[in-house]
Protein backbone atom coordinates (compact mmCIF):
# COMPACT_ATOMS: atom_id res chain seq x y z
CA UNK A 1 -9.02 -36.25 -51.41
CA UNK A 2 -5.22 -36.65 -52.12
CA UNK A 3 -4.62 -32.29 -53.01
CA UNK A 4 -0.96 -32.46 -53.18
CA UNK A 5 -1.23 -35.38 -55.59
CA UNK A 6 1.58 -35.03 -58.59
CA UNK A 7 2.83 -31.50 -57.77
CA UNK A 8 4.46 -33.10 -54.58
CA UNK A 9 6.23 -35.77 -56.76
CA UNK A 10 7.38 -33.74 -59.00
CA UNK A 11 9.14 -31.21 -56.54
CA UNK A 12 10.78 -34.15 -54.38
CA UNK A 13 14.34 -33.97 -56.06
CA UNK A 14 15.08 -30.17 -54.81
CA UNK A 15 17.34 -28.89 -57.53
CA UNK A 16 17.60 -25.42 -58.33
CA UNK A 17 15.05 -25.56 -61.49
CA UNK A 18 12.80 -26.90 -58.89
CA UNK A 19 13.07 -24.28 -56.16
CA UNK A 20 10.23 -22.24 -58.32
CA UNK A 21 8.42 -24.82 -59.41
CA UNK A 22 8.18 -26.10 -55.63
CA UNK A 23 6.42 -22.68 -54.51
CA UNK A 24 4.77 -22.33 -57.89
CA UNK A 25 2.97 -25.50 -56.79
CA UNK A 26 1.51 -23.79 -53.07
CA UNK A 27 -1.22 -21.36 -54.39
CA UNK A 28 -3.23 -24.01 -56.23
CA UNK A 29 -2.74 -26.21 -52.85
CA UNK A 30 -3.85 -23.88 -50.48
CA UNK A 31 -7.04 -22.87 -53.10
CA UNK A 32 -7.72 -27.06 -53.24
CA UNK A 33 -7.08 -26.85 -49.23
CA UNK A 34 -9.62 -24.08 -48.83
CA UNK A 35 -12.44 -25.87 -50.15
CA UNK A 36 -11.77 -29.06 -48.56
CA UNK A 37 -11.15 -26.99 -44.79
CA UNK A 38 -15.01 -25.26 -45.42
CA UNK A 39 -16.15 -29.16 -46.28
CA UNK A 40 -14.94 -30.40 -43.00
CA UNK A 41 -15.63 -27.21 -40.74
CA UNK A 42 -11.96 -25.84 -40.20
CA UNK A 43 -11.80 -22.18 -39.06
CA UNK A 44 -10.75 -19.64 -41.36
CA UNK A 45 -8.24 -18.67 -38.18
CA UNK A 46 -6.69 -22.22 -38.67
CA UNK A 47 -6.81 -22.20 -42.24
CA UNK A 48 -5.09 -18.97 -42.67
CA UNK A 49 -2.66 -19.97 -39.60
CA UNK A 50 -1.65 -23.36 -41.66
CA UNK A 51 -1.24 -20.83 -44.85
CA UNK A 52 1.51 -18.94 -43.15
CA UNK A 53 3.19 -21.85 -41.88
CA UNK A 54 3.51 -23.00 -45.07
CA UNK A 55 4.67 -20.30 -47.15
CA UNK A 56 7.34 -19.79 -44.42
CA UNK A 57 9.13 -22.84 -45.09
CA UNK A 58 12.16 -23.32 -47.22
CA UNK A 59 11.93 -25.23 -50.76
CA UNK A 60 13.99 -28.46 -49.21
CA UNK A 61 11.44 -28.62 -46.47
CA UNK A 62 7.80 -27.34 -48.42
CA UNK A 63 7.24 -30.66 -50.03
CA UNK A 64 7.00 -32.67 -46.52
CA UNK A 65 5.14 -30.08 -45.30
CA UNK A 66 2.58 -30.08 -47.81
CA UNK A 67 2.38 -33.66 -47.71
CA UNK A 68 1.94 -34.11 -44.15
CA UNK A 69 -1.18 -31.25 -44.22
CA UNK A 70 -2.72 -33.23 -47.12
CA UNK A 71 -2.78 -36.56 -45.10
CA UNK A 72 -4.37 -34.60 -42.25
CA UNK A 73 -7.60 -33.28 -44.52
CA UNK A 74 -7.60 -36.77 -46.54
CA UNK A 75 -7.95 -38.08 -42.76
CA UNK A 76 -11.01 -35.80 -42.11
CA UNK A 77 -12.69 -37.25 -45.04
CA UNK A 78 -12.27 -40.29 -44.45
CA UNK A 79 -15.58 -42.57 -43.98
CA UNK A 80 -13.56 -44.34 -41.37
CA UNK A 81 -14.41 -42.73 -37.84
CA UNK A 82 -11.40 -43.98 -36.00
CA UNK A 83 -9.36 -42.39 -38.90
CA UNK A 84 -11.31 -39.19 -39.03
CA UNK A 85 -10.92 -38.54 -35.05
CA UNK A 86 -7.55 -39.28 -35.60
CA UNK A 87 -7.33 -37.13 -38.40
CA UNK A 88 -9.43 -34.15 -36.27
CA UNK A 89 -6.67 -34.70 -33.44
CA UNK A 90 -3.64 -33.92 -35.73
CA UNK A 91 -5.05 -31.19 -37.15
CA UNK A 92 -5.81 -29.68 -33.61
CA UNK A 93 -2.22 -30.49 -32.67
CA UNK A 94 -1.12 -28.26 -35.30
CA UNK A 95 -3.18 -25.49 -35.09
CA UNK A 96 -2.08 -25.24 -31.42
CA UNK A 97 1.55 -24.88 -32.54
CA UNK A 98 1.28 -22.54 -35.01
CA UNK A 99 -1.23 -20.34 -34.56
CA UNK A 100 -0.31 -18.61 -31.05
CA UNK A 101 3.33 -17.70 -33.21
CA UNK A 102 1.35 -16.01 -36.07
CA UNK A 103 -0.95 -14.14 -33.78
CA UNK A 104 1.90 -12.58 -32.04
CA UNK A 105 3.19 -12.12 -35.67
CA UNK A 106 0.09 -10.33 -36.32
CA UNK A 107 0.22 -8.48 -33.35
CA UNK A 108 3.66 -7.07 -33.90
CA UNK A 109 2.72 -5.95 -37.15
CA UNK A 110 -0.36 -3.92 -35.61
CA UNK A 111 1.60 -2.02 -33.16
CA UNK A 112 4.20 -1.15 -35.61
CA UNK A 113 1.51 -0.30 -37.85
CA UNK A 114 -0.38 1.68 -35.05
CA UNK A 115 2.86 3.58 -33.79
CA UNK A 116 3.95 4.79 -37.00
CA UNK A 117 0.64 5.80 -37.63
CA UNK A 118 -0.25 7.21 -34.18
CA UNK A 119 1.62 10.06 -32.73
CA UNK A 120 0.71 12.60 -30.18
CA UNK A 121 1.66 16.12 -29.88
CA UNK A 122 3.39 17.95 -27.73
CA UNK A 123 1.78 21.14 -26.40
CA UNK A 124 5.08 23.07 -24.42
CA UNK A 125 8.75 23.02 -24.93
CA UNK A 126 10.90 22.48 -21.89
CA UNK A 127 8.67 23.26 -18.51
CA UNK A 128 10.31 24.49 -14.85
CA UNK A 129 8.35 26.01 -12.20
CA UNK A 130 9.12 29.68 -13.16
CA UNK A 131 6.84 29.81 -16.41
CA UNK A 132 9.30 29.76 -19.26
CA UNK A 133 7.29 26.94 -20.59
CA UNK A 134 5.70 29.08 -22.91
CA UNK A 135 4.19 31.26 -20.84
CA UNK A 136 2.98 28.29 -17.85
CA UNK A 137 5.29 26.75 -15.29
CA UNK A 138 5.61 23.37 -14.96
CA UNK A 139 2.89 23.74 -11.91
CA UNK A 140 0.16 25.17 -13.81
CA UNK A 141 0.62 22.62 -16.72
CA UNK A 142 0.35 19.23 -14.18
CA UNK A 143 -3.09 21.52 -12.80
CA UNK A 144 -4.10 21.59 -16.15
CA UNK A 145 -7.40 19.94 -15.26
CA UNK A 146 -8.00 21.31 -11.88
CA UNK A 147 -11.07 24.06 -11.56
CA UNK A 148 -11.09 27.04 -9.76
CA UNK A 149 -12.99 25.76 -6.75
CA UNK A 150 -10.42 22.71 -6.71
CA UNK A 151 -7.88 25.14 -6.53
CA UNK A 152 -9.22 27.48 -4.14
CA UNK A 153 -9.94 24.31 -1.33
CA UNK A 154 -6.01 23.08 -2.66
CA UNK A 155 -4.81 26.68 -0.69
CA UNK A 156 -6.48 26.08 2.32
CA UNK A 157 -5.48 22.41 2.26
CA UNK A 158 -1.75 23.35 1.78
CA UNK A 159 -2.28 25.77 4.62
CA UNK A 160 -3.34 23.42 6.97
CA UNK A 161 -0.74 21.16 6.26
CA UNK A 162 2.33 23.23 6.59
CA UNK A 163 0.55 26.06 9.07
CA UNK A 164 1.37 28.59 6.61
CA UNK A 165 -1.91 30.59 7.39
CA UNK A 166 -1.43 33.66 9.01
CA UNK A 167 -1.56 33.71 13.44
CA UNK A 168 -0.25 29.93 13.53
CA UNK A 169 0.05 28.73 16.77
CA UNK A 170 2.99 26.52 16.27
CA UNK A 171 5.49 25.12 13.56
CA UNK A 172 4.27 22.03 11.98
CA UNK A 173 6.20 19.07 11.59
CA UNK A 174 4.50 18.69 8.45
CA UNK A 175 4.77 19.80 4.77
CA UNK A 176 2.38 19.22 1.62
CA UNK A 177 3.68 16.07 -0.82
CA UNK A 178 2.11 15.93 -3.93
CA UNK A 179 0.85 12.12 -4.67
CA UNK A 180 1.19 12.65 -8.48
CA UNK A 181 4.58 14.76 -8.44
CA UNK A 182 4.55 18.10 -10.11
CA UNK A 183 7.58 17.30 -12.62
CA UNK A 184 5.65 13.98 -13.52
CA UNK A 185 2.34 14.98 -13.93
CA UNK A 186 3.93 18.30 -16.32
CA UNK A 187 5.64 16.15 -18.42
CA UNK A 188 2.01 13.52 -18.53
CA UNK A 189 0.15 16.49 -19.38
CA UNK A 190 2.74 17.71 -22.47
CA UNK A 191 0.58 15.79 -25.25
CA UNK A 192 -2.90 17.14 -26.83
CA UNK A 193 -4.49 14.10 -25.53
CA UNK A 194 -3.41 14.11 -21.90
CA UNK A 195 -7.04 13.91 -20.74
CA UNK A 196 -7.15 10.03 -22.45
CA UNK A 197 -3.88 9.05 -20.89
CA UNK A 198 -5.03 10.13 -17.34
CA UNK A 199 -8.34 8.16 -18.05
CA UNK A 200 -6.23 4.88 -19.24
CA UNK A 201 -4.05 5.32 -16.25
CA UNK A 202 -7.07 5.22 -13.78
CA UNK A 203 -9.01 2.61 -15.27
CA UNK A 204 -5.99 0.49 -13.96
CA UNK A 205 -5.07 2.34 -10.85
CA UNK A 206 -6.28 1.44 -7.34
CA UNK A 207 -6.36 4.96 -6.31
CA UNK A 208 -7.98 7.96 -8.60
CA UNK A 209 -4.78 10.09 -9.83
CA UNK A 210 -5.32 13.21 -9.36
CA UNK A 211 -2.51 15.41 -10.93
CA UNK A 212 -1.55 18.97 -10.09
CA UNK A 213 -2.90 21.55 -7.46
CA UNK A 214 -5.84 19.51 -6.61
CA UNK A 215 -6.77 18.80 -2.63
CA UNK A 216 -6.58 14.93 -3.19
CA UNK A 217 -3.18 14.99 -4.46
CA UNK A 218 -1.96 16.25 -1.68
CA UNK A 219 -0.71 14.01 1.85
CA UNK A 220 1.41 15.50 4.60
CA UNK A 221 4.65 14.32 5.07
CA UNK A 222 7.51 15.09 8.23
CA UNK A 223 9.84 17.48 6.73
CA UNK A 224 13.23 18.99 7.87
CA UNK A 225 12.02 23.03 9.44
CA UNK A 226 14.23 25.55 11.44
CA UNK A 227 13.20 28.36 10.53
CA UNK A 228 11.88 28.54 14.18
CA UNK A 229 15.38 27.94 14.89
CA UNK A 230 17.13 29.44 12.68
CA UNK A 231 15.33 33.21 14.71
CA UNK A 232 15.29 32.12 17.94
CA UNK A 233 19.63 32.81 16.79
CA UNK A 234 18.43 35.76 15.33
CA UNK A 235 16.53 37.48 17.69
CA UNK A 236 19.48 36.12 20.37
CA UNK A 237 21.94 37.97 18.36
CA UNK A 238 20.11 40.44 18.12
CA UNK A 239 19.98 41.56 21.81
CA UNK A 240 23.60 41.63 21.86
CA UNK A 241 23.84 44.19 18.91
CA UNK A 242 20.42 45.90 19.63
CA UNK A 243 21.11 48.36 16.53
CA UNK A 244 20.47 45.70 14.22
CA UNK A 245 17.03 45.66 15.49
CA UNK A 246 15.69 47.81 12.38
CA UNK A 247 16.64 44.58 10.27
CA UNK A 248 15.67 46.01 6.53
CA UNK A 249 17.48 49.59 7.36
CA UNK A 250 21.34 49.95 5.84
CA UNK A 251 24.05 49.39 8.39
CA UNK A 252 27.67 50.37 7.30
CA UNK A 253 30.81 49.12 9.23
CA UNK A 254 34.47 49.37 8.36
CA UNK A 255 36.64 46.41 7.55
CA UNK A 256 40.30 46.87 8.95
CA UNK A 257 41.44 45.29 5.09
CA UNK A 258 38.55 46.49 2.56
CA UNK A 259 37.63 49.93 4.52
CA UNK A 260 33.76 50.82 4.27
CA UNK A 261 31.53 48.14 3.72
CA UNK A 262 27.39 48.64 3.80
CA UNK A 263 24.49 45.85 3.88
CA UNK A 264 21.10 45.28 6.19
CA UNK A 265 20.79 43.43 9.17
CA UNK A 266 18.09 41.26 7.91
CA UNK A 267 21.05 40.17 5.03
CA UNK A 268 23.49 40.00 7.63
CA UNK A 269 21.46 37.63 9.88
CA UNK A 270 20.22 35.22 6.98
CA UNK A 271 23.79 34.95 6.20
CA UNK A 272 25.44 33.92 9.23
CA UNK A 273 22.65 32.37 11.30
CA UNK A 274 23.61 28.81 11.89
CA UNK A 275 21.45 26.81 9.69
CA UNK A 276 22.30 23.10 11.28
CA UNK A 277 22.93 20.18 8.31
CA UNK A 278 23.56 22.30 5.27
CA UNK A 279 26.62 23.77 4.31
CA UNK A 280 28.03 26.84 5.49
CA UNK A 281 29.34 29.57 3.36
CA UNK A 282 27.89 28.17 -0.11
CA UNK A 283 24.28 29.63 1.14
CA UNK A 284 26.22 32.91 1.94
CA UNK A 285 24.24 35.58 -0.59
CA UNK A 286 26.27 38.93 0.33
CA UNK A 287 30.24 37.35 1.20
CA UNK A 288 30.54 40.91 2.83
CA UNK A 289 28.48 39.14 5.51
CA UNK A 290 31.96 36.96 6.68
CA UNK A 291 34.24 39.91 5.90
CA UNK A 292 34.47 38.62 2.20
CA UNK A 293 34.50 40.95 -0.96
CA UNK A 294 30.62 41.06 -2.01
CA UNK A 295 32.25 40.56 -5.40
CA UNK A 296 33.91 37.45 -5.17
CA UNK A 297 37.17 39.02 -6.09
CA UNK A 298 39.82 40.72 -3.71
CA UNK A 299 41.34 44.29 -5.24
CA UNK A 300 44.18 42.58 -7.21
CA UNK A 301 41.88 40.39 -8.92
CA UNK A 302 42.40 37.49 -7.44
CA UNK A 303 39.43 34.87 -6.49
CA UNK A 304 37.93 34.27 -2.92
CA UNK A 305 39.14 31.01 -2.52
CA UNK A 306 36.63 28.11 -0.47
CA UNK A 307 39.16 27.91 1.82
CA UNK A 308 38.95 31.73 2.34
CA UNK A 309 35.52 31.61 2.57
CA UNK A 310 35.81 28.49 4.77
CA UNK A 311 38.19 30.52 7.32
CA UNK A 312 35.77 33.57 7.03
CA UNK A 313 32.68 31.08 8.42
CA UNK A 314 34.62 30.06 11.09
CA UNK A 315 34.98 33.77 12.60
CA UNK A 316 31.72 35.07 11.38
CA UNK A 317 30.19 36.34 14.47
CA UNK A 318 33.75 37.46 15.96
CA UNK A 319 34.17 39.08 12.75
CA UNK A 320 30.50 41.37 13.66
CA UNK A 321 32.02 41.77 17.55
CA UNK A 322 29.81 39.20 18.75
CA UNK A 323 30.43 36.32 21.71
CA UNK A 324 29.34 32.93 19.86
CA UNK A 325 28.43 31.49 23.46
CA UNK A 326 25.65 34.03 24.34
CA UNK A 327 24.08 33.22 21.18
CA UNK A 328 21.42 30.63 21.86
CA UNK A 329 19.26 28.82 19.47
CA UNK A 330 15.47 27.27 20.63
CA UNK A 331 16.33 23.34 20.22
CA UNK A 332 12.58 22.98 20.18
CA UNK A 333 12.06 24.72 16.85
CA UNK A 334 14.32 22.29 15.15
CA UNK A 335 12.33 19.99 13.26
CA UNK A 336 14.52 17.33 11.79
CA UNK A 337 11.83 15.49 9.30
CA UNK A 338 13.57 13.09 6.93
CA UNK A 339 10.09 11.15 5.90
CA UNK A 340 9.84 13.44 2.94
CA UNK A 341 12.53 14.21 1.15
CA UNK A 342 15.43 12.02 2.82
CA UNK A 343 13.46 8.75 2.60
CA UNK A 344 10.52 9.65 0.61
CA UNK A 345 11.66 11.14 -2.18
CA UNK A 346 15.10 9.20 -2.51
CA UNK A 347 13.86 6.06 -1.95
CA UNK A 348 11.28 6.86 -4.97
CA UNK A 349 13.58 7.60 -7.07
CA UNK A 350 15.61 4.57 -6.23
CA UNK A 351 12.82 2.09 -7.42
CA UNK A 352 12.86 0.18 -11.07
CA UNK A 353 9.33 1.12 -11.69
CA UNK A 354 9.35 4.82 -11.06
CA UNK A 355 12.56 4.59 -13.08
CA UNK A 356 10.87 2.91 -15.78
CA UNK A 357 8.13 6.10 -15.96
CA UNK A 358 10.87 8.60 -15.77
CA UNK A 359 12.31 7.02 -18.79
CA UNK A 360 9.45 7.29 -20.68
CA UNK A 361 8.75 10.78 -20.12
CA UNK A 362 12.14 11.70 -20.89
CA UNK A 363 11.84 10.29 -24.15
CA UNK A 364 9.47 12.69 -25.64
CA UNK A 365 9.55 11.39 -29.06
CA UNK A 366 8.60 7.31 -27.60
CA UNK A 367 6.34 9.12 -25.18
CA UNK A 368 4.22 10.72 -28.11
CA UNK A 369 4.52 7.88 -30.39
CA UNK A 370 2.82 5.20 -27.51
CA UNK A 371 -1.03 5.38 -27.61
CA UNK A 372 -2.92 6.45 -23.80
CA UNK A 373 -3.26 2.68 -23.16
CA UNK A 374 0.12 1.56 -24.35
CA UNK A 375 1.63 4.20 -21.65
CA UNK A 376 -0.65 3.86 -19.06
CA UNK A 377 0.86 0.77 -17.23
CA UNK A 378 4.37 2.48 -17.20
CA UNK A 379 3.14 5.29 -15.69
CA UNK A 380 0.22 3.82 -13.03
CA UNK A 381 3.35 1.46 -12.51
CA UNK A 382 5.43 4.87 -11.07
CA UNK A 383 2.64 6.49 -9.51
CA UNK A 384 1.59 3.91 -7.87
CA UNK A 385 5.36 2.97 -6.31
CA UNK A 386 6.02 6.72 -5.49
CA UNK A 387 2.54 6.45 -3.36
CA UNK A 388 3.09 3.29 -1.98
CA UNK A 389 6.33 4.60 -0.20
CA UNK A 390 4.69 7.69 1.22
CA UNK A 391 1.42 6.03 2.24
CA UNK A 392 4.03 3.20 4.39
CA UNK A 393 6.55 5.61 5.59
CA UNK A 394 3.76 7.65 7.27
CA UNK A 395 1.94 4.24 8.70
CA UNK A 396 5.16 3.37 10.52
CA UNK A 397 5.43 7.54 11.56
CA UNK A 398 1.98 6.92 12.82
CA UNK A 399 3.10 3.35 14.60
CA UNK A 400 6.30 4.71 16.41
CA UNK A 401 3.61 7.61 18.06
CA UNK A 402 1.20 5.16 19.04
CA UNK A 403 3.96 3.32 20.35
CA UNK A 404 5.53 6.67 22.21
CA UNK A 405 1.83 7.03 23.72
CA UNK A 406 1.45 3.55 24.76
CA UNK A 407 -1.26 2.30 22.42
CA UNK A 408 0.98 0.44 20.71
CA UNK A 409 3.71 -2.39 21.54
CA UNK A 410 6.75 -3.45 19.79
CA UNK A 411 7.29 -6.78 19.06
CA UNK A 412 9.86 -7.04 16.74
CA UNK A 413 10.71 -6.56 12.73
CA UNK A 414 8.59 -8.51 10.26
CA UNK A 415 10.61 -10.35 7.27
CA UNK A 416 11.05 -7.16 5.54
CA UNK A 417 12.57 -5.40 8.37
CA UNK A 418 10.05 -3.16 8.96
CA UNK A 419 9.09 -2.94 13.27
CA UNK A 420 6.00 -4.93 14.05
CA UNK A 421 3.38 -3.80 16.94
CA UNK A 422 0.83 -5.05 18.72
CA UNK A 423 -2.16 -3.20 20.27
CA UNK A 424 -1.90 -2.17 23.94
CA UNK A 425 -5.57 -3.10 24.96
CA UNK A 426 -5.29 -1.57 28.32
CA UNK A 427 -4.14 2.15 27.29
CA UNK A 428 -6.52 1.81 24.36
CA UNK A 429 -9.35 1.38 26.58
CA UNK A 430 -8.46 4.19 28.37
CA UNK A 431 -9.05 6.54 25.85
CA UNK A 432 -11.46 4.92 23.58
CA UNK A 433 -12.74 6.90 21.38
CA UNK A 434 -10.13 9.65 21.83
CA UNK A 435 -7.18 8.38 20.38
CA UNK A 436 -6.96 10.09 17.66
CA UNK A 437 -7.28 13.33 19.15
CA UNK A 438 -4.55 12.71 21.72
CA UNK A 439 -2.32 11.65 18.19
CA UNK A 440 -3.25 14.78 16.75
CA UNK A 441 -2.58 16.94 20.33
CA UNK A 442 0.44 15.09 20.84
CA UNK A 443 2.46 15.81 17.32
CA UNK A 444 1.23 19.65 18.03
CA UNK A 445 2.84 19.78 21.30
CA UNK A 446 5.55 17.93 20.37
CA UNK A 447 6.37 18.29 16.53
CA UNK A 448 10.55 17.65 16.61
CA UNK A 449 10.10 15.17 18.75
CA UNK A 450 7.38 13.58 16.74
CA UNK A 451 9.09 14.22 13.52
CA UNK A 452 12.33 12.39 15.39
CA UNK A 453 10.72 9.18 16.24
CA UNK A 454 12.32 5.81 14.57
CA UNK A 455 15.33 7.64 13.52
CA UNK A 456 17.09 4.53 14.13
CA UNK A 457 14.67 2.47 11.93
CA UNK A 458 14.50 5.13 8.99
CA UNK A 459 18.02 5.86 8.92
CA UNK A 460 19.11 2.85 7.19
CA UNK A 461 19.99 1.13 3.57
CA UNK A 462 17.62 2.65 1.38
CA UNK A 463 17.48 -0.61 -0.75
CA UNK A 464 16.47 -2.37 1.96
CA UNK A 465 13.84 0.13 3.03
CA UNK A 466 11.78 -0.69 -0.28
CA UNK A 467 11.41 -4.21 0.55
CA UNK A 468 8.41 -2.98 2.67
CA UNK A 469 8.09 0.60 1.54
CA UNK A 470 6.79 -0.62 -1.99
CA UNK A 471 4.66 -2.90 -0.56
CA UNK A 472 0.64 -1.85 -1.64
CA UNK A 473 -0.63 -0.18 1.69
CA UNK A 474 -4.05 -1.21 0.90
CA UNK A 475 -6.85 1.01 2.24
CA UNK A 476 -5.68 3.43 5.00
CA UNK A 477 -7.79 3.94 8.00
CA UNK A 478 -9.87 7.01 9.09
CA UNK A 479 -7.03 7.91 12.03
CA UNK A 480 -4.36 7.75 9.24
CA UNK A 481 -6.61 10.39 7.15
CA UNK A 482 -7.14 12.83 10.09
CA UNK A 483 -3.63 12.71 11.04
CA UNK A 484 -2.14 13.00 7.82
CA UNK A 485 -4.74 15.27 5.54
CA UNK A 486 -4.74 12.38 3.50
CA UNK A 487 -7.67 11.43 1.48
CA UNK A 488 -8.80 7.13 0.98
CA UNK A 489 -8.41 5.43 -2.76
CA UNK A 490 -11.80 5.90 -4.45
């Protein structure tokens, strides 16, 4: 049984005639090892793994090695039990250190293989919203896969959300989010086989995505609105200088500096209506609004400066003749909603995970070159995260109402910092059975103040916010789905 037998003696003194002759000697071994390994029952796995452990060794250190595989297999055939078992237990030993290395090995070498031999391709150049992606907008590629019917109950979804539909009774709170953002899902569905990747990506996903214009990708979220606002200044102005009242007809006045100057009311009004939180003159379309050059440049040449521009602001309605404290402005139509885009979307953005995804899909070339399933975890891994945080930011929105109607009682944070309730069994029994509809009467009756709740609580370090807000919602409950159009994971 001895293989190694005289070709290990004669390689023992490692000089450098002997380096070849040492290597020289490992075919015929492994051949003589074969046999004996398919005598004693060794797996062709093992035997190949014991192979490449070999033939990675150095010259100074091949001869032991040889020698110490050749006592194992003159162990197994041995006649000798105790000496066999023995010699079944080394060989075990060894096959569980090497082999898990050479699979990886192998493994390696398959991806490599399979990524320069697998590569996707793209089907648009650069993608926005306004259709210069060839001749589709970023929105119509990520509702690639959505049918006309889909598309047609999306509308009316959307509608209901944000009120948009014509005779509206009252300003929602509310606007559409997309689950599977537009951007994302555009640059998901920029390969020929985008179809496969959203397959691989729900095969793993708790919740069915759903990417572009499709009704279950959409959940309602608080959002900042004044528009209701922003008129009830309008229409106040407006009674004091009653012939701006024909708002899309040209009005002409004369500046005491730049003589004639003509516009419309309606452009006049956009631009100097107070619009609370953003910043003043940089929304300013026509400067001739504030008493400013519509050009940006004064008659010598020079620049309007932004401190000209801020000095202009500050006088805009003395500038028109009018008296700034007669113009009043509805409170009540001020809807300051930071759960989408102040929270929501920032804190999304914030997160490793959704990070990780945008990374990808910036990469076009390593995005094309990974096969559906090799992507799919990065990008169920962002999805997922940027639903989590919209899913828990509108559970708590939905707590601090309960908890303004008296269904619900505070008791404190949990360890995350996120407020902790407890039910109010008395006020719930009140109204069983109705609670939902009071929730949903309520935020109609009272959207800014709705929209306002827990401003304390979700005004905070963002950072800290994810400690909860990535936190898997789990299924949400049939109240949460009426309130906020949302639709359960499948």
């Amino acid at each position: 049984m001895a293989i190694a037998g005289a070709a290990i003696k004669a390689v023992k003194p490692i000089a450098k005639e002997a380096v070849d002759q040492v290597f020289k000697a490992l075919p015929d071994f492994m051949g003589k090892l074969s046999k004996v390994g398919a005598d004693v029952g060794a797996s062709p796995q093992t035997m190949d793994s014991i192979g490449k452990h070999l033939a990675s060794k150095t010259a100074k250190d091949l001869p032991k090695e040889m020698a110490d595989v050749d006592t194992i297999f003159k162990a197994l055939g041995s006649n000798d039990v105790a000496i066999r078992e023995a010699g079944y237990r080394s060989l075990n030993d060894l096959d569980s250190n090497i082999r898990p290395m050479f699979e990886k090995e192998a493994q390696a070498d398959a991806m490599v293989k399979r990524v320069d031999s697998f590569k996707a391709k793209a089907l648009y150049g650069e993608m926005n919203r306004q259709g210069k992606a060839g001749k589709e907008s970023g929105e119509q590629i990520a509702s690639k896969f959505a049918e006309p019917e889909e598309v047609k109950k999306f509308n009316k979804k959307y509608g209901d959300i944000s009120r948009r539909q014509p005779g509206a009774e009252y300003t929602s709170p509310f606007a559409p989010h997309h689950r599977v953002p537009h951007e994302d899902a555009a640059r998901i569905n920029n390969r020929n086989d985008a179809a496969k990747v959203w397959q691989a990506v729900n095969a793993i996903s708790v919740r069915k995505r759903n990417p572009g214009n499709v009704p279950d990708n959409l959940i309602a979220a608080m959002h900042r609105k004044n528009a209701a606002f922003i008129q009830s200044g309008k229409d106040s102005i407006i009674q004091q200088k009653p012939e701006w009242k024909n708002t899309k007809q040209p009005y002409t006045w004369t500046d005491p500096y730049m003589g004639e100057m003509t516009s419309t009311p309606d452009r006049i009004l956009k631009d100097i209506s107070k619009d609370a939180g953003n910043a003043p003159y940089a929304d300013v379309k026509d400067l001739s609004s504030i008493g400013l050059p519509s050009s940006g440049k004064w008659p010598n040449g020079n620049k309007v400066t932004a401190k000209q521009k801020a000095a202009a602001w500050r006088v805009r309605y003395e500038y028109h003749g009018l008296d700034r404290k007669q113009i009043k402005f509805d409170p009540k139509g001020d809807i300051i909603g930071s759960d989408h885009v102040e929270i929501g979307h920032r804190a999304t953005e914030l997160h490793p995970k959704y990070k990780a995804m945008q990374d990808l899909l910036a990469d076009q070339n390593r995005y094309l070159q990974m096969t559906p399933a090799e992507v799919a975890p990065i990008i169920e891994g962002g999805l997922a995260i940027a639903d989590n945080i919209f899913v828990n930011i509108n559970k708590l929105r939905l707590d601090l109402i309960k908890e303004e109607l008296g269904f619900l009682i505070r008791t404190g944070v949990d360890k995350n910092g996120r407020p902790k309730f407890k039910q109010n069994t008395t006020i719930l029994a009140q109204y069983k059975g109705q609670t939902t509809e009071r929730i949903v009467n309520w935020i109609r009756d009272n959207p800014s103040r709705a929209a306002a709740l827990g401003w304390k609580e979700l005004s905070g370090s963002l950072e800290k916010m994810l400690k909860w807000l990535e936190i898997d919602p789990g299924k949400t409950s049939d109240e949460f789905n009426t309130v906020f159009s949302a639709e359960d994971a499948l």
